[in-house]
Protein backbone atom coordinates (compact mmCIF):
# COMPACT_ATOMS: atom_id res chain seq x y z
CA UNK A 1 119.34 140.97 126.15
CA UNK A 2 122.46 140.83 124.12
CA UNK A 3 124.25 144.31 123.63
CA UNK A 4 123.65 145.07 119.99
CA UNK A 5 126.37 144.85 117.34
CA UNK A 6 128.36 147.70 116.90
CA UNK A 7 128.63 148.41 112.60
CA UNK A 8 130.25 151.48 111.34
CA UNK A 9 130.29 152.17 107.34
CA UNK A 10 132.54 154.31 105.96
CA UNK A 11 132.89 156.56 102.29
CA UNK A 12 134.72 159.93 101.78
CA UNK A 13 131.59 162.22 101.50
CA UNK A 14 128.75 159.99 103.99
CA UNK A 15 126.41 161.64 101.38
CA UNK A 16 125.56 157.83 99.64
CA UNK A 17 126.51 154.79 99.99
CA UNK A 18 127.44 154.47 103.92
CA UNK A 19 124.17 156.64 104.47
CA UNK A 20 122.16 153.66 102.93
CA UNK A 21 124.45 150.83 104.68
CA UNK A 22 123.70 152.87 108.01
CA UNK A 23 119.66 152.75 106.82
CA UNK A 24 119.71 148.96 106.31
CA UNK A 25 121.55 148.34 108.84
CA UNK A 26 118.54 149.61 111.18
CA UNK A 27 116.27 148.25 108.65
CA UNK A 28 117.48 144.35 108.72
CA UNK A 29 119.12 144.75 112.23
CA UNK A 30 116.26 146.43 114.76
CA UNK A 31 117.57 146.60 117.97
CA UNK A 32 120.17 143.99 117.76
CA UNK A 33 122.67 146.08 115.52
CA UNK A 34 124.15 150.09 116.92
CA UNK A 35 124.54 151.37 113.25
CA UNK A 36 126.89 154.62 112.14
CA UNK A 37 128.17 155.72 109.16
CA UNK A 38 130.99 158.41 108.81
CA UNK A 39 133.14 160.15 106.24
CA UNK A 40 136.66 160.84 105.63
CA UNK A 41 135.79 164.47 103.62
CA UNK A 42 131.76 164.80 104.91
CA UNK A 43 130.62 166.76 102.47
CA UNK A 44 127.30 168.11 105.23
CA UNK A 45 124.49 166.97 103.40
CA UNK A 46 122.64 163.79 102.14
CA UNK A 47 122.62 163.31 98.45
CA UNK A 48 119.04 164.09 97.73
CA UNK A 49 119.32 161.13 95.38
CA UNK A 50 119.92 159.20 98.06
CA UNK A 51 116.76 160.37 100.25
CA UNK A 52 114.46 160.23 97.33
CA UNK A 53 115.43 156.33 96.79
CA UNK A 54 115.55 155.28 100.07
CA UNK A 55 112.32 156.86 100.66
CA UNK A 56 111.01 154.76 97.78
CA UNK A 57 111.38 151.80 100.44
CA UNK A 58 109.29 153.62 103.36
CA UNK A 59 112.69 155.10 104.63
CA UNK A 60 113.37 158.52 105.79
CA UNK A 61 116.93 159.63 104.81
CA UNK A 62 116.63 163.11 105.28
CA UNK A 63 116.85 162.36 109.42
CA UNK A 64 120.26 161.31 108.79
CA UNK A 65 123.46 163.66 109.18
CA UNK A 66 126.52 163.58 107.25
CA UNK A 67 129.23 163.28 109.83
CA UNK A 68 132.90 162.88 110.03
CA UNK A 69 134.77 160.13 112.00
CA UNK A 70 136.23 162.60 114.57
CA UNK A 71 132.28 162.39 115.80
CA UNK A 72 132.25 158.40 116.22
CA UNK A 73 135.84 158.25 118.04
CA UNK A 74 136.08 156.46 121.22
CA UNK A 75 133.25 154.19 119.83
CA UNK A 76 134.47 150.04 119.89
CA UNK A 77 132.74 148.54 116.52
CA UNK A 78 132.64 144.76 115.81
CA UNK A 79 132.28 145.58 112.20
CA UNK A 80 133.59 148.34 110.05
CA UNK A 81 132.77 148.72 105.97
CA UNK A 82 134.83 150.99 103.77
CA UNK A 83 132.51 151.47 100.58
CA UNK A 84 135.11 151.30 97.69
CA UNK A 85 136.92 154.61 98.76
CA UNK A 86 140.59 152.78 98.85
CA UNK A 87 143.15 154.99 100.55
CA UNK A 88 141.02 157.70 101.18
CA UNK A 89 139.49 155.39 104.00
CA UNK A 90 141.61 156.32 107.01
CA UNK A 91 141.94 152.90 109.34
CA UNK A 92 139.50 152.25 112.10
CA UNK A 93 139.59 149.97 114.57
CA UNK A 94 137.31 146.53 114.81
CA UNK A 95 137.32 143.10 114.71
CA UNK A 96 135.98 142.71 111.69
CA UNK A 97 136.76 144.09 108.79
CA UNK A 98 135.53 144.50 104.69
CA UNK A 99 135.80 146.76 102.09
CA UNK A 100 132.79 146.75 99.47
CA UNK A 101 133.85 147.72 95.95
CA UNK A 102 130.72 149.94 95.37
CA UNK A 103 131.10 152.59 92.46
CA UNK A 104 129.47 156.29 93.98
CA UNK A 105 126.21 156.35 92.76
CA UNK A 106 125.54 160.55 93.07
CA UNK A 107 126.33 160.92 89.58
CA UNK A 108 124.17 157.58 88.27
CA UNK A 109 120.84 157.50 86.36
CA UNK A 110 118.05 156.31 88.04
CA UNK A 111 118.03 152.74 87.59
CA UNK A 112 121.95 152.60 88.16
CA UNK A 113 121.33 154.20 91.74
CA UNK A 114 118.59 152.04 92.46
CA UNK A 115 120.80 148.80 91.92
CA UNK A 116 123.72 150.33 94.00
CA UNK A 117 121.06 150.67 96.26
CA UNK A 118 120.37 147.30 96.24
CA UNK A 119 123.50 145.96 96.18
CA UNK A 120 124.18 147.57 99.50
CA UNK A 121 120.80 146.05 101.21
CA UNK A 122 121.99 142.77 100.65
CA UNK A 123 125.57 143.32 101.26
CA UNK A 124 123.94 144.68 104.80
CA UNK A 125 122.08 141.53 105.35
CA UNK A 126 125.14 139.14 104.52
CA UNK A 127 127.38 141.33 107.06
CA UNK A 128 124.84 141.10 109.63
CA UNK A 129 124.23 137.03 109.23
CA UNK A 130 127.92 136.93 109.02
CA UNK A 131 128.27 138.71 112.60
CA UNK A 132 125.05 136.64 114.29
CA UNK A 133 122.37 139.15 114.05
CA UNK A 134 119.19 137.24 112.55
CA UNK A 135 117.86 139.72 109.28
């Protein structure tokens, strides 16, 4: 067996948005993709927003930890995401690598979320086409 693809997704708080890329990444991915997500500022918890709407698609969110990047050094990723956070995204290695425009959802209504949510699911499956991994 292949080693898995290494994808790391990055925001400022890893409360949101590069919780729920790390989710679908182990969602679409299995076994063939090593998922991570990490924050510039972690802000220590998972959005409960973010938990309550992935949970609406059989995932548990609340397993999850919001970490900071000092706690993924030393790791070698193939792919790394920043999640629309600009400069505040401090430069990590990889061979591959996007940033995703994606607005923070914590402060959206429900349906807004749920469509970030969304967004980010397929945005996960294109990524993990693009790097070889069948979703």
């Amino acid at each position: 067996m292949n080693a898995p693809v290494r994808v790391l997704f990055v925001c400022v708080e890893n409360a949101n948005r590069s919780q729920m890329a790390e989710a679908f990444a182990r969602i679409h991915g299995g076994e063939r993709v090593e998922a991570h997500s990490a924050g510039s500022k972690p802000s220590g918890v998972i959005n409960p927003k973010a938990v309550r709407y992935m949970a609406e698609l059989g995932y548990d969110l609340a397993s999850h930890g919001s970490k900071s990047l000092d706690e993924i050094d030393g790791i070698d990723f193939d792919a790394v995401v920043t999640m629309g956070c600009g400069d505040s995204c401090p430069w990590v290695p990889a061979k591959r690598r996007e940033d995703w425009a994606l607005q923070d959802p914590k402060h959206m209504e429900e349906d807004a979320y749920r469509a970030v949510r969304d967004d980010i699911s397929a945005r996960v499956r294109q990524l993990l086409t693009d790097l070889g991994v069948q979703a």
